[in-house]
PDB file of N, CA and C in Angstrom:
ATOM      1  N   UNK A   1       0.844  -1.182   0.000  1.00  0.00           N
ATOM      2  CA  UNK A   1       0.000   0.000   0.000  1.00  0.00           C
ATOM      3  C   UNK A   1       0.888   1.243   0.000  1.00  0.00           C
ATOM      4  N   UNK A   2       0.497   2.202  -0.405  1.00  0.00           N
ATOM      5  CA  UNK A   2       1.123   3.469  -0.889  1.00  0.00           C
ATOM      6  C   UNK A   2       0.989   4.385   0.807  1.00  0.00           C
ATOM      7  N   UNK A   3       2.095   5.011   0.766  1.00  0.00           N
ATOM      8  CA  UNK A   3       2.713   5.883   2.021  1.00  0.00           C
ATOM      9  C   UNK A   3       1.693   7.412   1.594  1.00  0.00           C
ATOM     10  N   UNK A   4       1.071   7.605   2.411  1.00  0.00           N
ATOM     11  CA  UNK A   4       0.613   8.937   2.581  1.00  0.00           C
ATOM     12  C   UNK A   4       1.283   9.735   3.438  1.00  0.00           C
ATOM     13  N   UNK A   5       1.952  11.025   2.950  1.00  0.00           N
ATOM     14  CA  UNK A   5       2.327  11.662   3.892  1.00  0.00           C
ATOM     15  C   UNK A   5       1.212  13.330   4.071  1.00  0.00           C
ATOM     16  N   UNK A   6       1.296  13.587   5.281  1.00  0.00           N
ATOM     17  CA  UNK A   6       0.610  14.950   5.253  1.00  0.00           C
ATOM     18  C   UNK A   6       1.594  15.605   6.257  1.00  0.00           C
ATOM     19  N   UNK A   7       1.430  17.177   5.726  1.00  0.00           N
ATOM     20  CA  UNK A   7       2.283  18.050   6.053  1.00  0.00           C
ATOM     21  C   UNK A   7       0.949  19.217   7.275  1.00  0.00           C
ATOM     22  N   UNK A   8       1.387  19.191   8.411  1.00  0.00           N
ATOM     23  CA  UNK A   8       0.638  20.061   9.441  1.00  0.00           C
ATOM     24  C   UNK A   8       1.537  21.437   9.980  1.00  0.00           C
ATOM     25  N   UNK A   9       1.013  22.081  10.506  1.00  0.00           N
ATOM     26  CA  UNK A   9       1.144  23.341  10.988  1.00  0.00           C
ATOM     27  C   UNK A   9       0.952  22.650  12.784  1.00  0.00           C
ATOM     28  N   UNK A  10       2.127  22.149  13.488  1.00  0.00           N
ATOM     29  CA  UNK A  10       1.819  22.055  14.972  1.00  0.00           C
ATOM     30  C   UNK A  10       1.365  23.709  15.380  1.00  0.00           C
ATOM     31  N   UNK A  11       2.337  24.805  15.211  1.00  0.00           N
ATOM     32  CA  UNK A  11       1.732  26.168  16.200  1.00  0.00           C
ATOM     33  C   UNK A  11       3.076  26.825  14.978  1.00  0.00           C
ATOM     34  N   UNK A  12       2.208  28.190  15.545  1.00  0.00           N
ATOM     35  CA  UNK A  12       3.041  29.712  14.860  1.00  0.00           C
ATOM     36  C   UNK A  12       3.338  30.425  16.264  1.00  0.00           C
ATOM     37  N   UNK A  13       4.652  30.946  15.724  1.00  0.00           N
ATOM     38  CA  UNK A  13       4.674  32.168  16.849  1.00  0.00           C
ATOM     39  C   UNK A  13       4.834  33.021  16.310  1.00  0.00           C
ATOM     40  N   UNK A  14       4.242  34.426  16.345  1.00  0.00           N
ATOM     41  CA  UNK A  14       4.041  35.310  15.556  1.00  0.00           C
ATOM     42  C   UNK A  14       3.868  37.041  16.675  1.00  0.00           C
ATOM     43  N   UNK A  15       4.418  37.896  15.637  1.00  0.00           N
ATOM     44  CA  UNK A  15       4.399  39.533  16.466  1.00  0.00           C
ATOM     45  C   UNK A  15       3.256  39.662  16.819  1.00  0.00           C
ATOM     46  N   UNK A  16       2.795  40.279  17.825  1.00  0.00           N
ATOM     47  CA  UNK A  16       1.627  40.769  17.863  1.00  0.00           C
ATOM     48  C   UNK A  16       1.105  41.731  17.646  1.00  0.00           C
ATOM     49  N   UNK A  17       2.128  42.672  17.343  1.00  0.00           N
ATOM     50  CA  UNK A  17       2.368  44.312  16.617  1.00  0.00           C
ATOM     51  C   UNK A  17       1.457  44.143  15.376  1.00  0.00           C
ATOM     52  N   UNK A  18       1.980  43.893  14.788  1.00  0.00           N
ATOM     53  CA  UNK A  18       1.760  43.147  12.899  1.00  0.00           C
ATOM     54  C   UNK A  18       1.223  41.811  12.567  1.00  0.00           C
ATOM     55  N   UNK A  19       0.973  41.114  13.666  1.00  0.00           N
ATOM     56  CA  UNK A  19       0.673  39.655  12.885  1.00  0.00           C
ATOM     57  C   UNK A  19       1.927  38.896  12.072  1.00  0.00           C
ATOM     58  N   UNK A  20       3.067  39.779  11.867  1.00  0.00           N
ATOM     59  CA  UNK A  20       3.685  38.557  10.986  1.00  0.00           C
ATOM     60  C   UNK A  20       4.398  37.367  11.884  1.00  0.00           C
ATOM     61  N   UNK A  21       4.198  36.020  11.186  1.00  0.00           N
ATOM     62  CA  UNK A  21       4.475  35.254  11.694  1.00  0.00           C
ATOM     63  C   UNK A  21       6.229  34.696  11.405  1.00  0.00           C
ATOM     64  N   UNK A  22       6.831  34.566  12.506  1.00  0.00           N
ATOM     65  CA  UNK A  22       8.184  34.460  12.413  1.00  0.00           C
ATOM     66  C   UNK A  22       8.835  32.701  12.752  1.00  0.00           C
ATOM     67  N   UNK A  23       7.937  32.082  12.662  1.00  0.00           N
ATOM     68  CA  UNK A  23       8.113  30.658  13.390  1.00  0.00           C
ATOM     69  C   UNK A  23       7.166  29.613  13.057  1.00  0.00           C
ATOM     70  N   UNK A  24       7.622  28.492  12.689  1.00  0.00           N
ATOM     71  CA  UNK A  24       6.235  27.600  12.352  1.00  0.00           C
ATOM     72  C   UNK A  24       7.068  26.322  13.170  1.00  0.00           C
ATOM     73  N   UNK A  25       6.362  25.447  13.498  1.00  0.00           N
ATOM     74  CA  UNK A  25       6.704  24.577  14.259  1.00  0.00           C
ATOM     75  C   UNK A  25       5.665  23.337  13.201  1.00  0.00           C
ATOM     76  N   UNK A  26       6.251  22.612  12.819  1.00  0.00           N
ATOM     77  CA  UNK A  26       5.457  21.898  12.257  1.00  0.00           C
ATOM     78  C   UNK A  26       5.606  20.419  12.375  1.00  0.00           C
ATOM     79  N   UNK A  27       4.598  19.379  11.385  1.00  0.00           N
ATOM     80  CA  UNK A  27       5.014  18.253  12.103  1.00  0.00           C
ATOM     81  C   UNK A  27       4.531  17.186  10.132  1.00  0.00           C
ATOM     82  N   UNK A  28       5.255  16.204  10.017  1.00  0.00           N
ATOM     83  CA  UNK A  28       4.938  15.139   8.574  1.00  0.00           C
ATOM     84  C   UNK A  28       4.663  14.036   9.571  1.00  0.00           C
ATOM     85  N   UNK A  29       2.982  13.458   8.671  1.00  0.00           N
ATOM     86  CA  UNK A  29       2.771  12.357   9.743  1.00  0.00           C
ATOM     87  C   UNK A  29       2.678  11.397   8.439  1.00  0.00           C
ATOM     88  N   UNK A  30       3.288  10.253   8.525  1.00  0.00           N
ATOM     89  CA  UNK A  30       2.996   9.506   7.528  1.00  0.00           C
ATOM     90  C   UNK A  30       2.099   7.657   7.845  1.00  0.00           C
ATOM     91  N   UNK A  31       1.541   7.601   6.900  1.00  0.00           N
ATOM     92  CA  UNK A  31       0.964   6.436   6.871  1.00  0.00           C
ATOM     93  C   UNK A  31       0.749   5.211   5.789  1.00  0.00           C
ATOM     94  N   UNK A  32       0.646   3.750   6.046  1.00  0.00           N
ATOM     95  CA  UNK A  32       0.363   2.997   4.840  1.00  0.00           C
ATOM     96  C   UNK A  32      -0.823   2.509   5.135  1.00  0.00           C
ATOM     97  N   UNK A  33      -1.823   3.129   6.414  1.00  0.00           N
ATOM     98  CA  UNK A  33      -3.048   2.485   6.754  1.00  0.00           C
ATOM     99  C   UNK A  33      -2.477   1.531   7.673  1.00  0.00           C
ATOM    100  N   UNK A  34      -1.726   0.929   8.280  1.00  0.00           N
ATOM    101  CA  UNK A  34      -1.108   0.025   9.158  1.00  0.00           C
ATOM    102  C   UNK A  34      -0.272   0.417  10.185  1.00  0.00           C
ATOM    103  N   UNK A  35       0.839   1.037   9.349  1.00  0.00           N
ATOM    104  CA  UNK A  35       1.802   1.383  10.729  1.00  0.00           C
ATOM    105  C   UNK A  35       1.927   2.673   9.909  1.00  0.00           C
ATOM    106  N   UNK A  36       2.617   3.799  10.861  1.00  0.00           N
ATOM    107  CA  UNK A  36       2.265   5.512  11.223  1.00  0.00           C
ATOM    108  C   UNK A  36       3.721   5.826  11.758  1.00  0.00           C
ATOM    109  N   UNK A  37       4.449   6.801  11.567  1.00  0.00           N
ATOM    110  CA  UNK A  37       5.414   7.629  11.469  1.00  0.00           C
ATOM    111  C   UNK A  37       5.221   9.102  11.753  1.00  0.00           C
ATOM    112  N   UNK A  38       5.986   9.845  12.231  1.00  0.00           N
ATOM    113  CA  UNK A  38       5.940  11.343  12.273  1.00  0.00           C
ATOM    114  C   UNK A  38       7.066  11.851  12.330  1.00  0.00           C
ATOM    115  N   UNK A  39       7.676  12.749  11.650  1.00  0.00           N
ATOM    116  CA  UNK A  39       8.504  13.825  11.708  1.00  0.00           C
ATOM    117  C   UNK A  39       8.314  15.529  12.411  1.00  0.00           C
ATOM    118  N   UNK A  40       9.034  15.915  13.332  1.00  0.00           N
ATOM    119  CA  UNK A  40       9.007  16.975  13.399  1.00  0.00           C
ATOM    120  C   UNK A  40       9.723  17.927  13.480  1.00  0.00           C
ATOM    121  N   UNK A  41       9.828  19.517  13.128  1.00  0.00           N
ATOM    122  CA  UNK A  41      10.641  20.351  12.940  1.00  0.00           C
ATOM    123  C   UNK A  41       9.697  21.628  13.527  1.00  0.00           C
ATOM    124  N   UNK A  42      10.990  22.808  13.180  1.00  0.00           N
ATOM    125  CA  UNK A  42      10.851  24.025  13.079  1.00  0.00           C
ATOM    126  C   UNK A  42      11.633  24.841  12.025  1.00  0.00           C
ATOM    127  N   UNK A  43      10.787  26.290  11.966  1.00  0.00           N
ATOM    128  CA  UNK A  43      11.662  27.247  10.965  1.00  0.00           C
ATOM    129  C   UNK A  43      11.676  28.423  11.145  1.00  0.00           C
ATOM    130  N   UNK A  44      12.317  29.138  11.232  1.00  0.00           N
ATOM    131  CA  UNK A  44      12.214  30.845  11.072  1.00  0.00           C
ATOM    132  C   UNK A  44      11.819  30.941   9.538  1.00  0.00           C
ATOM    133  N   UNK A  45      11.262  32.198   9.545  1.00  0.00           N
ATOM    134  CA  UNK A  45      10.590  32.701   8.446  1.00  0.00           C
ATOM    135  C   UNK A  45      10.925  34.367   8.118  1.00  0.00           C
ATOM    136  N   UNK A  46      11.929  34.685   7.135  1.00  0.00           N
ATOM    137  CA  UNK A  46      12.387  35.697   7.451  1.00  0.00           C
ATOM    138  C   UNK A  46      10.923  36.624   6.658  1.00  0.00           C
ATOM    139  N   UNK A  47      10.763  38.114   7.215  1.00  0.00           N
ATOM    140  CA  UNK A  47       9.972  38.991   7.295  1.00  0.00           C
ATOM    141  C   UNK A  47       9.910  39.594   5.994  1.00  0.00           C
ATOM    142  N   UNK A  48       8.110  39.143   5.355  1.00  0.00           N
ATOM    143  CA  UNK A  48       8.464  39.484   3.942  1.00  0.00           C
ATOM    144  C   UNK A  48       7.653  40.971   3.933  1.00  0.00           C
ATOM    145  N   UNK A  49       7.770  41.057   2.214  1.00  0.00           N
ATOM    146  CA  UNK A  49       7.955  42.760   2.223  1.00  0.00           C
ATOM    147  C   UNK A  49       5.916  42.889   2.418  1.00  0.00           C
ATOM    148  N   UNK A  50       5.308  42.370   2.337  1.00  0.00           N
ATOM    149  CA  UNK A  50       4.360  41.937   1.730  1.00  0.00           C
ATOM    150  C   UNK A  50       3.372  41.211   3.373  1.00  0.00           C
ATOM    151  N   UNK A  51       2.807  41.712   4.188  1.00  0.00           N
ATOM    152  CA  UNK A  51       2.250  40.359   5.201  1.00  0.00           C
ATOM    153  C   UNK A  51       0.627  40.232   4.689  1.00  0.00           C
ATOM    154  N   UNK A  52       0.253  38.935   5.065  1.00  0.00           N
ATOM    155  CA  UNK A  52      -0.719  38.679   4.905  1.00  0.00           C
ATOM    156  C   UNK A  52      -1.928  38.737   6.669  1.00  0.00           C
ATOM    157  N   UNK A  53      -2.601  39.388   6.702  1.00  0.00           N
ATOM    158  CA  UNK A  53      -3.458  39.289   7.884  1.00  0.00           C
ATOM    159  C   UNK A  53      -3.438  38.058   8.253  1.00  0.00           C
ATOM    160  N   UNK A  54      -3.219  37.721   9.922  1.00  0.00           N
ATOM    161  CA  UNK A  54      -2.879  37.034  10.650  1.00  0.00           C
ATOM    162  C   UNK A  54      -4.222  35.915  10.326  1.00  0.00           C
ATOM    163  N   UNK A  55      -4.965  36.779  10.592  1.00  0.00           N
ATOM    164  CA  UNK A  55      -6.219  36.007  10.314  1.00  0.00           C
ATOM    165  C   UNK A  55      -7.090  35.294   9.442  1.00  0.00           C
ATOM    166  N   UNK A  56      -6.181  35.934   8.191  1.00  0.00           N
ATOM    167  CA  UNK A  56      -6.435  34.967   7.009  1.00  0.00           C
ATOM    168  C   UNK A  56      -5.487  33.907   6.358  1.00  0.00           C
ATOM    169  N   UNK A  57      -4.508  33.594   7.152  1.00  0.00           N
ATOM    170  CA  UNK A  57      -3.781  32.612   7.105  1.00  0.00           C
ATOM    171  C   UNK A  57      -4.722  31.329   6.833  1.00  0.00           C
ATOM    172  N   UNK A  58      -4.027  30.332   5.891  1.00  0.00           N
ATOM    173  CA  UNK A  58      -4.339  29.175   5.990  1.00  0.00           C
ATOM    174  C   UNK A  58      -3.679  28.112   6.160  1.00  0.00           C
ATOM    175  N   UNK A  59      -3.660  26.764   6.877  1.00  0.00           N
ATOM    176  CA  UNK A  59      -2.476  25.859   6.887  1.00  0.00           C
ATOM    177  C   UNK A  59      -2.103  25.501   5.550  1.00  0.00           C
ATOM    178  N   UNK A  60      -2.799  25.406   4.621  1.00  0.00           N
ATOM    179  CA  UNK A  60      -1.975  25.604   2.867  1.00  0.00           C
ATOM    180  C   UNK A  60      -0.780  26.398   2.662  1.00  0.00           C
ATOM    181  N   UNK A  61      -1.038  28.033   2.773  1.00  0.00           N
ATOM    182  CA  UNK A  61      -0.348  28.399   2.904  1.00  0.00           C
ATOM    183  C   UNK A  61       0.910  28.528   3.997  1.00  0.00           C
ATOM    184  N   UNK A  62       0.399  28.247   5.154  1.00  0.00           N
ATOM    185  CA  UNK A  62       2.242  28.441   5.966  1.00  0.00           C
ATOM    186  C   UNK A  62       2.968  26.823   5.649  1.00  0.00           C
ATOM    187  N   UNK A  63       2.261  26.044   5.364  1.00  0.00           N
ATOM    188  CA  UNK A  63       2.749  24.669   4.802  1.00  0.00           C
ATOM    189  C   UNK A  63       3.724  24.663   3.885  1.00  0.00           C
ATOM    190  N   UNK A  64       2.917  25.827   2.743  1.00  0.00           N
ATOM    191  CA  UNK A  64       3.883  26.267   1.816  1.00  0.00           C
ATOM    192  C   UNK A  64       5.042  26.917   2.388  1.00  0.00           C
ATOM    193  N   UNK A  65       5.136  27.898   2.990  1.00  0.00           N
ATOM    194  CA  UNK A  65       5.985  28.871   3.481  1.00  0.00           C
ATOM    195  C   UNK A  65       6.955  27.609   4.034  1.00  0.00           C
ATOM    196  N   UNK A  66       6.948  26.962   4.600  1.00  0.00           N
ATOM    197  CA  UNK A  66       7.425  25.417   5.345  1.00  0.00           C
ATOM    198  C   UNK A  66       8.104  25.203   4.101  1.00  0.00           C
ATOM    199  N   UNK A  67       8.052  24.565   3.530  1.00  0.00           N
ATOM    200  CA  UNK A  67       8.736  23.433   2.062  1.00  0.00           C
ATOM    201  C   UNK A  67       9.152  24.651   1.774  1.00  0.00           C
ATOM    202  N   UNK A  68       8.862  25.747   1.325  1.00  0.00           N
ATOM    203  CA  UNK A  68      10.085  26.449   0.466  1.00  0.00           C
ATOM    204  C   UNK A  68      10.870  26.988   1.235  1.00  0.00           C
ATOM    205  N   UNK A  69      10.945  27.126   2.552  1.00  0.00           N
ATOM    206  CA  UNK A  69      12.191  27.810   3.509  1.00  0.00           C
ATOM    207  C   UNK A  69      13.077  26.582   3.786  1.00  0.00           C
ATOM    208  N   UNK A  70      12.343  25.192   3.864  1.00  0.00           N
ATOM    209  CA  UNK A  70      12.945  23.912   3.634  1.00  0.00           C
ATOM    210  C   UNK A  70      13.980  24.344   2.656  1.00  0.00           C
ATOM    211  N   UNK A  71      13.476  24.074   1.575  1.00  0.00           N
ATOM    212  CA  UNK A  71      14.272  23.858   0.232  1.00  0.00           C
ATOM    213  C   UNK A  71      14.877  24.696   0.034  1.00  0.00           C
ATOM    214  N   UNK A  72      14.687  26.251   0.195  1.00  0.00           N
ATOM    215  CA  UNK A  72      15.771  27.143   0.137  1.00  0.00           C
ATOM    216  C   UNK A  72      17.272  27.259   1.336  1.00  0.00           C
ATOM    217  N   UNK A  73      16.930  26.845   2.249  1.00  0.00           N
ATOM    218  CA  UNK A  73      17.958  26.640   3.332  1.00  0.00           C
ATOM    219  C   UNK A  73      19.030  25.248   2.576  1.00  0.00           C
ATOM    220  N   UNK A  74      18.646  24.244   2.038  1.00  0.00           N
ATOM    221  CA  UNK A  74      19.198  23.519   1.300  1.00  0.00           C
ATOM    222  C   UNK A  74      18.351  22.423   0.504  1.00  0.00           C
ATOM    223  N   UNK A  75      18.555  22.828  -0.443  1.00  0.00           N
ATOM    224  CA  UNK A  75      17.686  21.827  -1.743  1.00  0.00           C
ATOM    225  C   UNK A  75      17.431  20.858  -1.589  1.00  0.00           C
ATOM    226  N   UNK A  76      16.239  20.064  -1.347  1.00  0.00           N
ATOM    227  CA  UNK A  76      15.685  18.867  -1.427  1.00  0.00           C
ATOM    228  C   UNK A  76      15.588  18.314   0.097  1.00  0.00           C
ATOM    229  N   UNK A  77      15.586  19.060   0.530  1.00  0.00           N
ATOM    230  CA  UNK A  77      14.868  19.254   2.403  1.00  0.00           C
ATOM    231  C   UNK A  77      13.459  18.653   2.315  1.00  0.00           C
ATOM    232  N   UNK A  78      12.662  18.569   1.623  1.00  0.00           N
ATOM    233  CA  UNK A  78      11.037  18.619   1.802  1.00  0.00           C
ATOM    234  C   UNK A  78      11.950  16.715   1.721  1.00  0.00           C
ATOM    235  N   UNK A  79      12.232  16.235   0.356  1.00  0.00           N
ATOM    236  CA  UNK A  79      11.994  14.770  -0.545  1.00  0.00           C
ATOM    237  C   UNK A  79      12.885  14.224   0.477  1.00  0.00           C
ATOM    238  N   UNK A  80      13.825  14.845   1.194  1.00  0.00           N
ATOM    239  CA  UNK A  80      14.158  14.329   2.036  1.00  0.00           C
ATOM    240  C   UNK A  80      13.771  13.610   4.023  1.00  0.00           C
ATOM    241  N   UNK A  81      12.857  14.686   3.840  1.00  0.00           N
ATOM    242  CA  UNK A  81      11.778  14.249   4.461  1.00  0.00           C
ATOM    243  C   UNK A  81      11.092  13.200   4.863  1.00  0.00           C
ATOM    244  N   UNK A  82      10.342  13.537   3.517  1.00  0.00           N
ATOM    245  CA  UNK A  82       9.197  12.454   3.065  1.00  0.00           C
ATOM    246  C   UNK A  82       9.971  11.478   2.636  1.00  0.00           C
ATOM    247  N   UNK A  83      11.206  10.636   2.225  1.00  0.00           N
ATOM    248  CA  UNK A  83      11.751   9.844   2.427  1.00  0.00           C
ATOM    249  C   UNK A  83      12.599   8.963   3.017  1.00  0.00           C
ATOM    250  N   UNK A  84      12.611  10.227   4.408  1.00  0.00           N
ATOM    251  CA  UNK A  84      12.657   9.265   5.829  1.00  0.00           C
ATOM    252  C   UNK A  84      11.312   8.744   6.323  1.00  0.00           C
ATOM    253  N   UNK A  85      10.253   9.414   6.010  1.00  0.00           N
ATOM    254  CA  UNK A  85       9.345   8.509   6.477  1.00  0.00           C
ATOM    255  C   UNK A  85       9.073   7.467   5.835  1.00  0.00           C
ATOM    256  N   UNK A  86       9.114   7.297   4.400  1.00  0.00           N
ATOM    257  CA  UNK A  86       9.056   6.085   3.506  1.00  0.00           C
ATOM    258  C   UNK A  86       9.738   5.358   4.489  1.00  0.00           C
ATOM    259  N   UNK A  87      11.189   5.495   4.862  1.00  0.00           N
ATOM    260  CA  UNK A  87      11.984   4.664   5.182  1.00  0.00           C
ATOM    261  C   UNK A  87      11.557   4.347   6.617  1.00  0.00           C
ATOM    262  N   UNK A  88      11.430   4.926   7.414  1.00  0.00           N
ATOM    263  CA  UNK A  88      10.626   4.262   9.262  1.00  0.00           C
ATOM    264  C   UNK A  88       9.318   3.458   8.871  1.00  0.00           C
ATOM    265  N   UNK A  89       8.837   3.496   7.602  1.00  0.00           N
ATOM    266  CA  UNK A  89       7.358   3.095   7.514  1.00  0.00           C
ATOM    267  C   UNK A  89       7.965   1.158   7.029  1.00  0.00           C
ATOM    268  N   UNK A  90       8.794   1.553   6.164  1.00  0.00           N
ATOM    269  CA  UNK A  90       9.306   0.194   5.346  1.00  0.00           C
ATOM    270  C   UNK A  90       9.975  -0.672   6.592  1.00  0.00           C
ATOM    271  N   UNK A  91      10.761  -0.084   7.456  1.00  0.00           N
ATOM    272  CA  UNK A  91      11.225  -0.806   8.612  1.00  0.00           C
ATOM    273  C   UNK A  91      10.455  -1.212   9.646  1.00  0.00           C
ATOM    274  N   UNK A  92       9.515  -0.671   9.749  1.00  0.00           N
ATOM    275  CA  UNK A  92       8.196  -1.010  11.035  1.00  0.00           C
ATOM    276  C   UNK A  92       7.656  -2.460  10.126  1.00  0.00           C
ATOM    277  N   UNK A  93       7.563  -2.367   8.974  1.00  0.00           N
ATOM    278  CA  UNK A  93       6.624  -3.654   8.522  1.00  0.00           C
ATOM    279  C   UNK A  93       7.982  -4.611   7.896  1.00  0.00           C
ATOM    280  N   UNK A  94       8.999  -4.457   7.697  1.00  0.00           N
ATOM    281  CA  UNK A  94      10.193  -5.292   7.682  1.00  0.00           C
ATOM    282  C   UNK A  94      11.416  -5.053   8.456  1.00  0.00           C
ATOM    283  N   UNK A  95      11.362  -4.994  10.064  1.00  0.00           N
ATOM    284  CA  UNK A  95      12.197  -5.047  10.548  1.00  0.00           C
ATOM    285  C   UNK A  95      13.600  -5.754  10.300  1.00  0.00           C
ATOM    286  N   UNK A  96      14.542  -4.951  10.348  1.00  0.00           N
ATOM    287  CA  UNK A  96      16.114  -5.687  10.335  1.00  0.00           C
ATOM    288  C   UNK A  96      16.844  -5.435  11.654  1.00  0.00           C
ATOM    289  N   UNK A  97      16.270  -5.101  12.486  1.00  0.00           N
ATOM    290  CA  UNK A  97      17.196  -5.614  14.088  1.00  0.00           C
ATOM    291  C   UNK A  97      16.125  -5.764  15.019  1.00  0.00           C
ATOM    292  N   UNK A  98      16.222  -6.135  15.969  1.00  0.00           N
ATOM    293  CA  UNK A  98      15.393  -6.929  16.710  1.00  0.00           C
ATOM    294  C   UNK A  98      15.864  -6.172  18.219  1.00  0.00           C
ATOM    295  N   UNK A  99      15.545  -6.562  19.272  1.00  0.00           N
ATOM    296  CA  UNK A  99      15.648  -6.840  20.932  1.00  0.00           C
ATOM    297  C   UNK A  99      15.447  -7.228  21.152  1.00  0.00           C
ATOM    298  N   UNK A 100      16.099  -7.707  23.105  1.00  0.00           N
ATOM    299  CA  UNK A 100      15.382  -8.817  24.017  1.00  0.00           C
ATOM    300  C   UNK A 100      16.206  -9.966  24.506  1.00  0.00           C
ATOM    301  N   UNK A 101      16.502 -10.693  24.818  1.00  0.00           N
ATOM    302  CA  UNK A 101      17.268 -11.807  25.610  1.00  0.00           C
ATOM    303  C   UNK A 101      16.760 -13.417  24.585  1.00  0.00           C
ATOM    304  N   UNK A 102      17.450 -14.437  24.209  1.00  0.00           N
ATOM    305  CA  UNK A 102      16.716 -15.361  23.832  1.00  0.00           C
ATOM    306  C   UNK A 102      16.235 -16.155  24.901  1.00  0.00           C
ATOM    307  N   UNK A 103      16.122 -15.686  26.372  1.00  0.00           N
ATOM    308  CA  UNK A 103      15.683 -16.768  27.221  1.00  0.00           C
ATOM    309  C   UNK A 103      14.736 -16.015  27.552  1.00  0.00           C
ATOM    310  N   UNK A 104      13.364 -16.317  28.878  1.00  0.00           N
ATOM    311  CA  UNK A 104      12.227 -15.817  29.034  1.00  0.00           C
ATOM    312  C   UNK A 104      12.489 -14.680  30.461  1.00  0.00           C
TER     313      UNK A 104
END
């Protein structure tokens, strides 16, 4: 079964002067319907020329703002990502190391 990943907005911290938001704290939860993974991070967001009312924010958009401060800090941040979770998802359902004692 195919890995779904979704990209969330955990919290913003943001001016209260202006509304602009300077911080996203976010979180990639991934799934194959069986076993479940999560990644989490943070980012500064440097102050654009341009703000959008605090209040009309949408998690689309700071999601976006997310992946491209990703990818601009260094290229291929997002695929890299989402292909650690491929990879915790593939190891939960084919483990290669184990724990535990062989006696009871």
């Amino acid at each position: 079964m195919a890995i779904t990943k979704t990209w969330e907005v955990n919290t913003l911290q943001r001016e209260l002067a202006d509304g602009y938001v300077n911080k996203v704290i976010y979180r990639v939860k991934g799934t194959d319907g069986t076993y479940e993974t999560r990644a989490t991070g943070e980012v500064d967001l440097p102050k654009p020329d341009t703000l959008i009312a605090y209040k009309d924010l949408t998690a689309d958009t700071v999601i976006g703002w997310v992946k491209a401060k990703l990818d601009a800090d260094e290229a291929g941040t997002v695929a890299k990502i989402e292909a650690a979770i491929d990879t915790n998802i593939t190891l939960q359902k084919t483990p290669t190391h184990g724990t535990g004692t062989p006696w009871g």
